[in-house]
Protein backbone atom coordinates (compact mmCIF):
# COMPACT_ATOMS: atom_id res chain seq x y z
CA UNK A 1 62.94 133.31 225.49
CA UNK A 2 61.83 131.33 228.83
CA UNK A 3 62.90 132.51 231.99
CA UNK A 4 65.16 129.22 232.27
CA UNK A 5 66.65 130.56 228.52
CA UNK A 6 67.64 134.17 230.18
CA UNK A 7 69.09 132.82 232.76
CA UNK A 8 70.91 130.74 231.09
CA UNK A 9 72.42 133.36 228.78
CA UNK A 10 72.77 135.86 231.49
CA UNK A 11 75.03 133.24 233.82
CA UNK A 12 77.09 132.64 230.15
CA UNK A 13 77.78 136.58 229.48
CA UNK A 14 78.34 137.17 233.65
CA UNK A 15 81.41 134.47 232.96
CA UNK A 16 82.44 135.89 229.47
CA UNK A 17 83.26 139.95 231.48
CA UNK A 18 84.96 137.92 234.12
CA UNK A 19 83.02 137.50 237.03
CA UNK A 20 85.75 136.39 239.65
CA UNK A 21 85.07 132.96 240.93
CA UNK A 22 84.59 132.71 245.33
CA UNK A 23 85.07 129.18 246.80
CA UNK A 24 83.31 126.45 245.63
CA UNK A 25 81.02 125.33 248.80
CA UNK A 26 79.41 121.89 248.41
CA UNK A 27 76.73 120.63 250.91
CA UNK A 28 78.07 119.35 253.67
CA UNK A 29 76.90 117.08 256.81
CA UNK A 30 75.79 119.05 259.61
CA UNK A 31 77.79 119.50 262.66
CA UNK A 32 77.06 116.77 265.04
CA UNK A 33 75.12 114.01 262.31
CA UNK A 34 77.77 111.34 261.85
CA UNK A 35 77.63 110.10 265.31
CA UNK A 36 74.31 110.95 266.53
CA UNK A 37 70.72 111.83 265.46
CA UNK A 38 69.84 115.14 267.17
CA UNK A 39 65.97 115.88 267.72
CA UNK A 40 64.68 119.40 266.56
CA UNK A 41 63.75 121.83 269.64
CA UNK A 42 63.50 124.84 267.61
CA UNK A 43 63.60 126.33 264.12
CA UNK A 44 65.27 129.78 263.29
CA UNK A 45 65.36 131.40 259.96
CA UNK A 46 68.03 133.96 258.86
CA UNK A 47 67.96 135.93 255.67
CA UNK A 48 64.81 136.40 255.24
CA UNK A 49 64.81 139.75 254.61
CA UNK A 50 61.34 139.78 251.97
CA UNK A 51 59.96 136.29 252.55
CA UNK A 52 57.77 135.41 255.39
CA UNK A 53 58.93 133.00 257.90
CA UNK A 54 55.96 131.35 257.55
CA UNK A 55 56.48 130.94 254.01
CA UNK A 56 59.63 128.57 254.85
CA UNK A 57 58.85 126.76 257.74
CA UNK A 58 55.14 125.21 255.86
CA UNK A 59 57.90 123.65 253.38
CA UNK A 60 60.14 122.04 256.27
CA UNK A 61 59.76 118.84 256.31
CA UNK A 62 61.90 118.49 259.95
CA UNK A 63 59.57 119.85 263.00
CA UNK A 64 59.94 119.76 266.67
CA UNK A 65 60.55 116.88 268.14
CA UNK A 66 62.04 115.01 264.73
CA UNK A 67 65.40 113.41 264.70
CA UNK A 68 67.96 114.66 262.19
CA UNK A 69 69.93 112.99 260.66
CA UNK A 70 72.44 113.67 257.50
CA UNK A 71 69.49 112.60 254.57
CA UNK A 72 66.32 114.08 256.55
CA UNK A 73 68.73 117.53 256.80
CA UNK A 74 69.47 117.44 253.44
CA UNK A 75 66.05 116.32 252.01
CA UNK A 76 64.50 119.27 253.63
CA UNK A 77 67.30 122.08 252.66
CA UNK A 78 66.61 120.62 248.58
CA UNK A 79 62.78 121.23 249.50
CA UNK A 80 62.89 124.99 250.70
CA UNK A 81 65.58 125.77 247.70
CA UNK A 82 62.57 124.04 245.70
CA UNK A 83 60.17 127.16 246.64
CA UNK A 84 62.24 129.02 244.27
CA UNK A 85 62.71 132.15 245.89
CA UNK A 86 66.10 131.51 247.09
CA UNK A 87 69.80 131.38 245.36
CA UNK A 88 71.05 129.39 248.00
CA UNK A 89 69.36 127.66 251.17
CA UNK A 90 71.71 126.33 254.37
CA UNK A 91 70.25 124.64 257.36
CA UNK A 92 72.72 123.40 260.10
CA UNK A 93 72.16 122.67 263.70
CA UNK A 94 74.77 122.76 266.70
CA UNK A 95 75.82 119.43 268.21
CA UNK A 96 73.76 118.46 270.15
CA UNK A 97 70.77 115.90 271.55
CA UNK A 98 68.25 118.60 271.20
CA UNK A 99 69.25 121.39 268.93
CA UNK A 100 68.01 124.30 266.59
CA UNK A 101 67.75 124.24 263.17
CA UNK A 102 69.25 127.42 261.54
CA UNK A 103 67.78 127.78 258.56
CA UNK A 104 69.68 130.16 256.61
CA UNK A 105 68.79 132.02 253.26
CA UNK A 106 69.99 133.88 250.52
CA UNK A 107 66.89 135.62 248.45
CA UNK A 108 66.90 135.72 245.18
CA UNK A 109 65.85 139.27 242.80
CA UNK A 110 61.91 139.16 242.88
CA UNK A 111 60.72 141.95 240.72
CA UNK A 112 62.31 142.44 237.67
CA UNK A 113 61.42 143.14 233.72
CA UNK A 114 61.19 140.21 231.52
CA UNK A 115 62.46 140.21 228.17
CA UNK A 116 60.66 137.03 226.25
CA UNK A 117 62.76 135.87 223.30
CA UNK A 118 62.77 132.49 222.16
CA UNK A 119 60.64 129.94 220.35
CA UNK A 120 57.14 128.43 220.35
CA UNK A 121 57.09 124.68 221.48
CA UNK A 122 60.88 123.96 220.70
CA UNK A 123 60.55 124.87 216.76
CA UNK A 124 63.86 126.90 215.98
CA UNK A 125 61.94 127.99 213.24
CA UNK A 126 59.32 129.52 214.92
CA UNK A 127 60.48 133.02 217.52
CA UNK A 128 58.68 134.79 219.15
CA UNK A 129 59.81 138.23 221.32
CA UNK A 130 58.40 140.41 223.91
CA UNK A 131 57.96 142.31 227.19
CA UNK A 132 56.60 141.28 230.60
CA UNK A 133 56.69 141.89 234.31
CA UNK A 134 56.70 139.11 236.94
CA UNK A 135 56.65 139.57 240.85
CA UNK A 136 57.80 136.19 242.56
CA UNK A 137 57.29 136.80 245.93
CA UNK A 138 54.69 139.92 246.27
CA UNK A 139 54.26 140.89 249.55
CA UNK A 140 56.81 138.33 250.71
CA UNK A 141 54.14 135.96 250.55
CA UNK A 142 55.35 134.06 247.48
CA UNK A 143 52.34 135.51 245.96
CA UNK A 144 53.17 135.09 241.71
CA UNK A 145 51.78 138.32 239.71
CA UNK A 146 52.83 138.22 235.62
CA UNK A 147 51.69 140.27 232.81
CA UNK A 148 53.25 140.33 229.42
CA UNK A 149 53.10 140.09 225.75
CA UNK A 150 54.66 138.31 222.81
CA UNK A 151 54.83 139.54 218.93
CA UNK A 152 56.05 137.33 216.36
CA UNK A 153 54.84 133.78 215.65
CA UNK A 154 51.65 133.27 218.10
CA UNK A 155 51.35 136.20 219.49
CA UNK A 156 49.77 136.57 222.89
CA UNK A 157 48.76 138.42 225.88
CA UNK A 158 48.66 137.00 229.46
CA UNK A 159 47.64 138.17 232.80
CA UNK A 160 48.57 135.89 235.95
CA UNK A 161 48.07 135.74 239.72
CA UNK A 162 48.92 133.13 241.98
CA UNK A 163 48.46 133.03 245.91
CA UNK A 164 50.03 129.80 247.58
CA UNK A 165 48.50 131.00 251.07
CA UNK A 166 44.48 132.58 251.07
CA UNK A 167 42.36 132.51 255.15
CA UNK A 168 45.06 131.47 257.14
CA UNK A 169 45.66 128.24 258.76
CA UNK A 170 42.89 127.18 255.97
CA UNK A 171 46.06 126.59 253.81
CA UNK A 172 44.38 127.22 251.12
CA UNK A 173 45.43 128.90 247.37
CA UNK A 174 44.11 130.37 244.71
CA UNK A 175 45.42 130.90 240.78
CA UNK A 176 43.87 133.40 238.62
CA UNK A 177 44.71 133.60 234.97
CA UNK A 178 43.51 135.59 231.26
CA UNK A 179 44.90 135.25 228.37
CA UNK A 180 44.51 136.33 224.22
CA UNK A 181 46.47 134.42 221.88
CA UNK A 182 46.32 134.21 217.92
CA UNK A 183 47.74 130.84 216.95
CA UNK A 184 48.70 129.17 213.51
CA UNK A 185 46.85 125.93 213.90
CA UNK A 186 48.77 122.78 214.43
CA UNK A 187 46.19 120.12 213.52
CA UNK A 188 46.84 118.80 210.31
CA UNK A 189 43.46 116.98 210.34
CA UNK A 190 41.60 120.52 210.69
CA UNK A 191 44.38 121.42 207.91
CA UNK A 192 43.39 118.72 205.44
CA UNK A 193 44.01 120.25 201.89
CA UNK A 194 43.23 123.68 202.44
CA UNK A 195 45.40 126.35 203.39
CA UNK A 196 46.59 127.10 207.03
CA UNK A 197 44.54 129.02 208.87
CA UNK A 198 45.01 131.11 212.62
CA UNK A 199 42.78 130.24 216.04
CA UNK A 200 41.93 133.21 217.91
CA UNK A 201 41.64 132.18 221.60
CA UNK A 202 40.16 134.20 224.95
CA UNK A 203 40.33 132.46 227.68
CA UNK A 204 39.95 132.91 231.74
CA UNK A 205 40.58 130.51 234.35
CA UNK A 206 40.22 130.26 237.78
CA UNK A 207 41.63 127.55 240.43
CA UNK A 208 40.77 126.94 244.13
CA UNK A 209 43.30 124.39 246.08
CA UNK A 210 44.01 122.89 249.69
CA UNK A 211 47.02 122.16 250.71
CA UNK A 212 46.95 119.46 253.41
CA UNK A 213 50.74 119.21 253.75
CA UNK A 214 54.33 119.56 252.42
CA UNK A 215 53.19 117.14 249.78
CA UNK A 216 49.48 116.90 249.10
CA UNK A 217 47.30 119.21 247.25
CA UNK A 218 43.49 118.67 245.75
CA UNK A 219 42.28 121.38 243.16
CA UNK A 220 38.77 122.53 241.52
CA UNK A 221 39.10 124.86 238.71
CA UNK A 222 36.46 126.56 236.12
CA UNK A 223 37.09 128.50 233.04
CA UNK A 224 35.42 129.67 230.03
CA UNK A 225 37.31 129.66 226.43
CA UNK A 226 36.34 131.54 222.97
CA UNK A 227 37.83 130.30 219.94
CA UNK A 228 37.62 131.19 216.24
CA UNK A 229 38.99 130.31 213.14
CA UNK A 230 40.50 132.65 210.41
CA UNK A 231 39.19 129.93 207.68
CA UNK A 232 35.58 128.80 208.78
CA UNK A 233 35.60 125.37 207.20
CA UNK A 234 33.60 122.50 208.50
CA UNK A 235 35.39 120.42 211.02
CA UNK A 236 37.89 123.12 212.33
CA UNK A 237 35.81 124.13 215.05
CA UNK A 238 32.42 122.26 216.59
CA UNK A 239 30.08 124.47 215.56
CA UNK A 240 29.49 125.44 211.89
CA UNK A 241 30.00 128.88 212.34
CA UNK A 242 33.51 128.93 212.53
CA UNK A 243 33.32 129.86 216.73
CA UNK A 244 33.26 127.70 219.83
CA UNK A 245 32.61 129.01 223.27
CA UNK A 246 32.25 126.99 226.22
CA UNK A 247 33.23 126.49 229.83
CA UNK A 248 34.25 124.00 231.62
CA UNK A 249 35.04 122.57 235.56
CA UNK A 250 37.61 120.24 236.49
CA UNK A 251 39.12 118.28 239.97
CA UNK A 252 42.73 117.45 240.32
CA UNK A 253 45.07 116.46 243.11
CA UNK A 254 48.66 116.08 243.77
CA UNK A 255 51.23 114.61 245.42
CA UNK A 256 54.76 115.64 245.46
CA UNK A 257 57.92 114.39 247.22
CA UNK A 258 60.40 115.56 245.15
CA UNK A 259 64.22 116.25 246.23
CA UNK A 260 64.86 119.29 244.04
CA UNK A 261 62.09 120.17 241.67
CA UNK A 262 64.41 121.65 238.89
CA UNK A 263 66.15 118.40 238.67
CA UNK A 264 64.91 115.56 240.68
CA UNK A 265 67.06 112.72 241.66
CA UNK A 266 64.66 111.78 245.45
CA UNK A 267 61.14 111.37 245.68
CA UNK A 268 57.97 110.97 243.85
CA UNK A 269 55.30 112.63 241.45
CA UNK A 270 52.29 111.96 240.60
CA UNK A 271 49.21 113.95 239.44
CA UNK A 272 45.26 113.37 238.47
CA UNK A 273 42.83 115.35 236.90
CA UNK A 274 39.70 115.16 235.34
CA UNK A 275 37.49 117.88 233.29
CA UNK A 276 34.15 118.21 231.68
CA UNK A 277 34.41 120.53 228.78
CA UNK A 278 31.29 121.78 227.70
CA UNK A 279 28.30 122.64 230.37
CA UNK A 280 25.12 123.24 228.68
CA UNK A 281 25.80 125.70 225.63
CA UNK A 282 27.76 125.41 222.73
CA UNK A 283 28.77 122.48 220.79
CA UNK A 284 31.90 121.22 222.56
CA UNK A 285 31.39 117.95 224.60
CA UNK A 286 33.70 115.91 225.90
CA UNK A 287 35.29 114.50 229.33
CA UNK A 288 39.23 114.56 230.03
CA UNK A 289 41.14 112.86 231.92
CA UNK A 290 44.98 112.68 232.91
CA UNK A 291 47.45 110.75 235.00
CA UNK A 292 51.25 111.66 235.46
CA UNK A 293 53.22 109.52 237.59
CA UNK A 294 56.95 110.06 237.95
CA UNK A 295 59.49 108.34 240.40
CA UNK A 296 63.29 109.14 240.83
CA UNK A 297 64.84 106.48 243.22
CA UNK A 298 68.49 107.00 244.21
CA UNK A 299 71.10 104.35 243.37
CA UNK A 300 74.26 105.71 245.21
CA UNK A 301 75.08 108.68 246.32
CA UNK A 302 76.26 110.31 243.00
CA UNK A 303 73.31 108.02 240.79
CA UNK A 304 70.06 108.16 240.59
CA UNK A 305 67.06 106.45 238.27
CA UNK A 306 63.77 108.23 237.37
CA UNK A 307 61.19 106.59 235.57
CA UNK A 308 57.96 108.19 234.02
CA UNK A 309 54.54 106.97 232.67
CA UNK A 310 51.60 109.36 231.52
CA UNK A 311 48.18 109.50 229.94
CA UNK A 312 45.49 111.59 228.70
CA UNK A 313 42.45 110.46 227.75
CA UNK A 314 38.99 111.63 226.02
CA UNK A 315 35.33 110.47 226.03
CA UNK A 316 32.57 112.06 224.26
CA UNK A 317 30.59 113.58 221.20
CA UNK A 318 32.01 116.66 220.50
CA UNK A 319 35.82 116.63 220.79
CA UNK A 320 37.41 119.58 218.56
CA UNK A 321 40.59 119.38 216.93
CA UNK A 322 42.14 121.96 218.65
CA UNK A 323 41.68 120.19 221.58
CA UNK A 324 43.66 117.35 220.13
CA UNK A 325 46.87 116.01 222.47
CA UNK A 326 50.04 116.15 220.18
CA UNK A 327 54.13 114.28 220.50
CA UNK A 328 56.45 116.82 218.80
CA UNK A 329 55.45 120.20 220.82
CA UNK A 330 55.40 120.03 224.67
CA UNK A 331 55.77 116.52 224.93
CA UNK A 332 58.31 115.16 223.02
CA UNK A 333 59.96 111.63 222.28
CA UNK A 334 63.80 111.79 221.54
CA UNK A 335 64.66 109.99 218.50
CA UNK A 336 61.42 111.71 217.01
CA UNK A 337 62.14 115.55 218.71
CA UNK A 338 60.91 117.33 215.59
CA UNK A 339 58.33 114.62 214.67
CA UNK A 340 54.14 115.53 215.46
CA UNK A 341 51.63 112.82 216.52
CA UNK A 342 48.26 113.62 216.48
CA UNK A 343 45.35 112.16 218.33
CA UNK A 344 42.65 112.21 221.12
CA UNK A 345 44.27 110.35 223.20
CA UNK A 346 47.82 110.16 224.29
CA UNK A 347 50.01 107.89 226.56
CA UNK A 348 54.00 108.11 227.09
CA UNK A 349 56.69 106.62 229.57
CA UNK A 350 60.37 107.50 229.78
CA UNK A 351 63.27 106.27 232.27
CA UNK A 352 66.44 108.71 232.63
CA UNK A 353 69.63 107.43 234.63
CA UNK A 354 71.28 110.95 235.95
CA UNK A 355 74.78 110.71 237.63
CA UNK A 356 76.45 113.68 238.96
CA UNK A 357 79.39 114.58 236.97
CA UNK A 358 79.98 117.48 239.26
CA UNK A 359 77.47 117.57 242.65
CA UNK A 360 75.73 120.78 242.98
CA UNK A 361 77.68 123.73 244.75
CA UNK A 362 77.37 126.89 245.31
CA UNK A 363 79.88 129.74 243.56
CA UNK A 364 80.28 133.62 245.10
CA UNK A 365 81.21 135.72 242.34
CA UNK A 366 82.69 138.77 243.32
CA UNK A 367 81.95 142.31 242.16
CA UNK A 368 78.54 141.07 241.32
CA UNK A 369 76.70 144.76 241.53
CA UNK A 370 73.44 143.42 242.44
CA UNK A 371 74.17 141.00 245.60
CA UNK A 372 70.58 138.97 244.65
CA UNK A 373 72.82 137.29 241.64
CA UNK A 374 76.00 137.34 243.31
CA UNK A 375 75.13 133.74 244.57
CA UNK A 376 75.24 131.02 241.95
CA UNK A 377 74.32 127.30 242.03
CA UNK A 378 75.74 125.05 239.90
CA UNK A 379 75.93 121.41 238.72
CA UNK A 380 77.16 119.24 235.20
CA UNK A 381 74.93 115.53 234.72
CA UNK A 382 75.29 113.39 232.42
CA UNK A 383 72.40 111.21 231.40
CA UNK A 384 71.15 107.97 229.62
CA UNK A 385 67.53 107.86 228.99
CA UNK A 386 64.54 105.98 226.69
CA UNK A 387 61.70 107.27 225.89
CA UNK A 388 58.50 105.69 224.04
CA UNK A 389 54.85 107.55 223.01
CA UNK A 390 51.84 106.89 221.43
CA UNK A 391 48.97 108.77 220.37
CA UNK A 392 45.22 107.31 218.94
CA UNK A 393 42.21 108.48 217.93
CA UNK A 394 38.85 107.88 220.33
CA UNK A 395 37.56 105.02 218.21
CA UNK A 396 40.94 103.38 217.98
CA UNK A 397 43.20 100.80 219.85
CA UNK A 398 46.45 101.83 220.08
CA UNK A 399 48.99 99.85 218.50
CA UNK A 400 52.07 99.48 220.66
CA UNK A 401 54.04 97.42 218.26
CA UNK A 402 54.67 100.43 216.40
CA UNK A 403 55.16 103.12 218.95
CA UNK A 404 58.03 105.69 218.23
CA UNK A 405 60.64 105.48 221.02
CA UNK A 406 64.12 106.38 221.13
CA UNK A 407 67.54 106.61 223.13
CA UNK A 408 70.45 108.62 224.22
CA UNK A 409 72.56 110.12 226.05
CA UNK A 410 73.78 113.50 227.27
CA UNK A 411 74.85 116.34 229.36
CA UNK A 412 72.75 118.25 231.58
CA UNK A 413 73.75 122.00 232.73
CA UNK A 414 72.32 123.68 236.14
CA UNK A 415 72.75 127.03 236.46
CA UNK A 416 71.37 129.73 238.92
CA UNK A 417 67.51 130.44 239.12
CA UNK A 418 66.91 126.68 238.61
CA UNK A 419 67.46 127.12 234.76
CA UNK A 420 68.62 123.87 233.01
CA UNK A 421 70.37 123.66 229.70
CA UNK A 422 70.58 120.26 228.15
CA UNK A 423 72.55 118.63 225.05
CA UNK A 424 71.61 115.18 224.14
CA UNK A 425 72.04 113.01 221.79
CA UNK A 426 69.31 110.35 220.83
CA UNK A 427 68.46 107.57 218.24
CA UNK A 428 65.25 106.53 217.07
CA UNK A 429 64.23 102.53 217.34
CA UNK A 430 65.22 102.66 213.54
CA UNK A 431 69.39 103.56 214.68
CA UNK A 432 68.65 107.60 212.91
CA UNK A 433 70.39 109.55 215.28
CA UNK A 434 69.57 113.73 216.12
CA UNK A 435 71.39 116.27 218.29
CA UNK A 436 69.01 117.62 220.86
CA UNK A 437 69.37 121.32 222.41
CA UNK A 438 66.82 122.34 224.79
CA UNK A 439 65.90 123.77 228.00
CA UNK A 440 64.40 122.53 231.23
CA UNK A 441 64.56 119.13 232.93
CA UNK A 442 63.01 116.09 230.46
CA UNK A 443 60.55 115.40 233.47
C-alpha cells in the first residue's frame, strides 16, 4: 500500500477505538486584516523543534517589507503545510502597521517503518506487499532517505536520497536513486501471440537542480538502465539478444504556484522536460519530450476550477516497447479506468470543478499516545470532472474524433499526512458508467 493508502487506513481504525474528537479549528483571518494591510517587519517560527528555520522561511512567500493581507496570509500558510513535514501550519501577526509574522508549527512523525501493501498501477488484481524505511526530514533539513522492498506481483528493490538544499545560498538540490525490479510486461505489442514474459530492470539515476525561488526550478539528470527479457523474442527488446543497456541525459524545469499541493484549488503547474535515450552504445535511440501544464483558478470562496493538458512525445530509430507511454496504469481516463492504450506518443487534458463540502480544519484528538498524530487535518469535496486521452504510434496522426473521454462526479476525502481517498463515479462518451475507488488527487 502507498503511503497516502496507510494513512488513510490508519486515520479510519484511530476513529473506529474512539479517538475523542478536540474542537474543530478552521482557518481564520488574522488579527488586524479586515481593516488594514499590515507590512511584514519580522518573521518568527515556533515549533520547530526538528526542522530548520531555514527550511520554512525559503517557502514563505511574505518577506520583509510585504503587505499582508487575508489571501497573501493564507496563500503562504497552504505553501509551508505544502513542504509536507507539518500536521498543521498557523501564521498570524498582531495588529498592527508593521508587524511579525508568527509562524507557528506542528511537526509531523519523520522516521518511521513502512509497511507497503497495496496494488501495482491501480489493478485490484494485482498486490503487492513489503517493508521499507523512509526519513522525511533527516537532519532537519528535509533531506528524503527511503529504502525498501516489495514481494508479490513486480517485485522490487529501491534505494532513495533526496537533498532539497546542497552549498548554501547556491540553493541548489540533488536526488539520488537505484532501483531492481522484475516486471510482467505490459506491452501487448511485445506480447503479440506468444506467452507473457517478465523485464528485469537495474537502473540508477542521478539529478542536479537550482532552485531560483519559491516557484522555479531547472533540472539536469543522467542515468544508466539494464533491461532483459525472460522470453528473448525479436522485437521485445532493441537488440537481438534479448538485453538493452543504455544511458541517457535529460533537462527539465518547473514552475509551481500551487495553493496546497495535495489538493490544489490556487495557482499554477506546469513542467518541461526533454531526454536523449541512448548515448553512443547499445541499440536504444530515441529523443523524449514532455509538457504538463495544470491551472486551478478559484471561482468563490468555497469553488474552484482546475483544468489540465499534457503530452509526451518521441522521435527516433530505436524506440523499445517498454518504453512505450500507456492510458490505463498511471495515467488514467475515467469512463475507461481499467482500459490500456498503447503508443509512442501520448497526449491528455482533463478539467475538475472541486467545491468544498466541508473547508479544511484541523481536529485534536485526545489520548493520541504519540503527539506527532495527535493533530489531524481534514476536508470532504465533491467534484465534477471530464477527462479525454489519446495515444499514437510515431508514424501516425492521431485521430481525435475517436478519443476515449469520459465524465463524473464524486467525493473527495482529505485526511492527515496529505493522503486523499476518492470515490467517483464516471461514464464513458458511450453513457457505460464505472465506480471509481482510488487514492491521491486526479492531478
Amino acid at each position: 500500500m502507498s503511503r497516502s493508502a496507510t494513512v488513510c487506513f490508519a486515520v479510519v481504525l484511530a476513529a473506529l477505538l474512539g479517538a475523542s474528537r478536540g474542537v474543530a479549528q478552521p482557518v481564520r483571518d488574522a488579527p488586524g486584516l479586515r481593516d488594514r494591510a499590515p507590512v511584514v517587519s519580522g518573521i518568527a517560527i515556533l515549533g520547530n523543534k526538528t526542522t530548520k528555520s531555514e527550511i520554512i522561511l525559503r517557502e514563505m512567500t511574505l518577506h520583509a517589507g510585504d503587505s499582508v493581507t487575508t489571501d497573501a496570509l493564507q496563500y503562504c500558510q497552504e505553501r509551508v503545510y505544502s513542504l509536507g513535514l507539518f500536521n498543521r501550519v498557523t501564521i498570524s501577526c498582531p495588529p498592527m502597521d508593521s508587524t511579525i509574522l508568527f509562524v507557528e508549527v506542528d511537526e509531523r512523525w519523520y522516521l518511521y517503518p513502512v509497511p507497503l501493501l497495496g496494488t501495482v498501477e491501480r489493478d485490484i488484481r494485482h498486490w503487492y506487499y513489503g517493508l521499507g524505511v523512509k526519513h522525511e526530514n533527516f537532519r532537519g533539513w528535509n533531506e528524503k532517505i527511503f529504502a525498501g522492498f516489495v514481494l508479490g506481483y513486480n517485485p522490487w528493490v529501491s534505494l532513495y536520497y533526496g537533498n532539497p538544499w546542497i552549498f548554501g545560498s547556491e540553493q541548489l538540490f540533488t536526488e539520488t536513486s537505484l532501483g531492481y525490479q522484475n516486471s510482467i510486461n505490459k506491452s501487448l505489442v511485445s506480447k503479440g501471440e506468444g506467452p507473457d514474459f517478465h523485464e528485469l530492470r537495474y537502473s540508477a539515476a542521478q539529478t542536479l537542480g537550482k532552485r531560483f525561488d519559491a516557484f522555479r526550478t531547472a533540472v539536469l539528470e543522467m542515468g544508466f538502465s539494464y533491461v532483459e527479457v525472460s522470453e528473448k523474442r525479436e522485437g521485445r527488446t532493441a537488440a537481438k539478444d534479448g538485453i538493452d543497456r543504455f544511458a541517457w541525459v535529460g533537462i527539465g524545469a518547473r514552475h509551481d504556484t500551487r495553493n496546497l499541493r495535495e489538493y490544489p484549488t490556487a495557482g499554477m503547474f506546469g513542467s518541461a522536460s526533454a531526454r536523449k535515450k541512448g548515448l553512443g552504445f547499445g541499440e536504444v535511440d530515441f529523443v523524449q519530450g514532455s509538457i504538463d501544464t495544470r491551472i486551478y483558478t478559484p471561482v468563490t470562496t468555497r469553488l474552484s476550477l482546475g483544468v489540465r493538458a499534457f503530452a509526451t512525445l518521441r522521435s527516433g530509430p530505436s524506440i523499445p516497447n517498454y518504453e512505450h507511454v500507456f492510458f490505463g496504469y498511471s495515467e488514467r481516463i475515467r469512463g475507461h479506468f481499467g482500459e490500456e492504450l498503447e503508443g509512442d506518443n501520448q497526449a491528455g487534458a482533463s478539467a475538475e470543478l472541486r467545491f468544498a463540502l466541508v473547508p479544511p480544519f484541523y481536529l485534536q484528538v485526545q489520548g493520541m499516545p504519540v503527539r506527532e498524530f495527535a493533530t489531524w487535518k481534514l476536508a470532504l469535496y465533491a467534484a465534477a470532472f471530464v477527462d479525454a486521452g489519446q495515444v499514437w504510434d510515431r508514424h501516425q496522426r492521431p485521430d481525435w474524433r475517436h478519443s476515449p473521454r469520459g465524465a463524473g462526479v464524486g467525493l473527495h476525502f482529505l485526511f492527515p499526512y496529505s493522503a486523499v481517498l476518492r470515490v467517483d463515479r464516471a461514464w464513458n462518451e458511450r453513457g457505460v458508467g464505472e465506480w471509481i475507488i482510488d487514492i491521491g488527487t486526479a492531478f
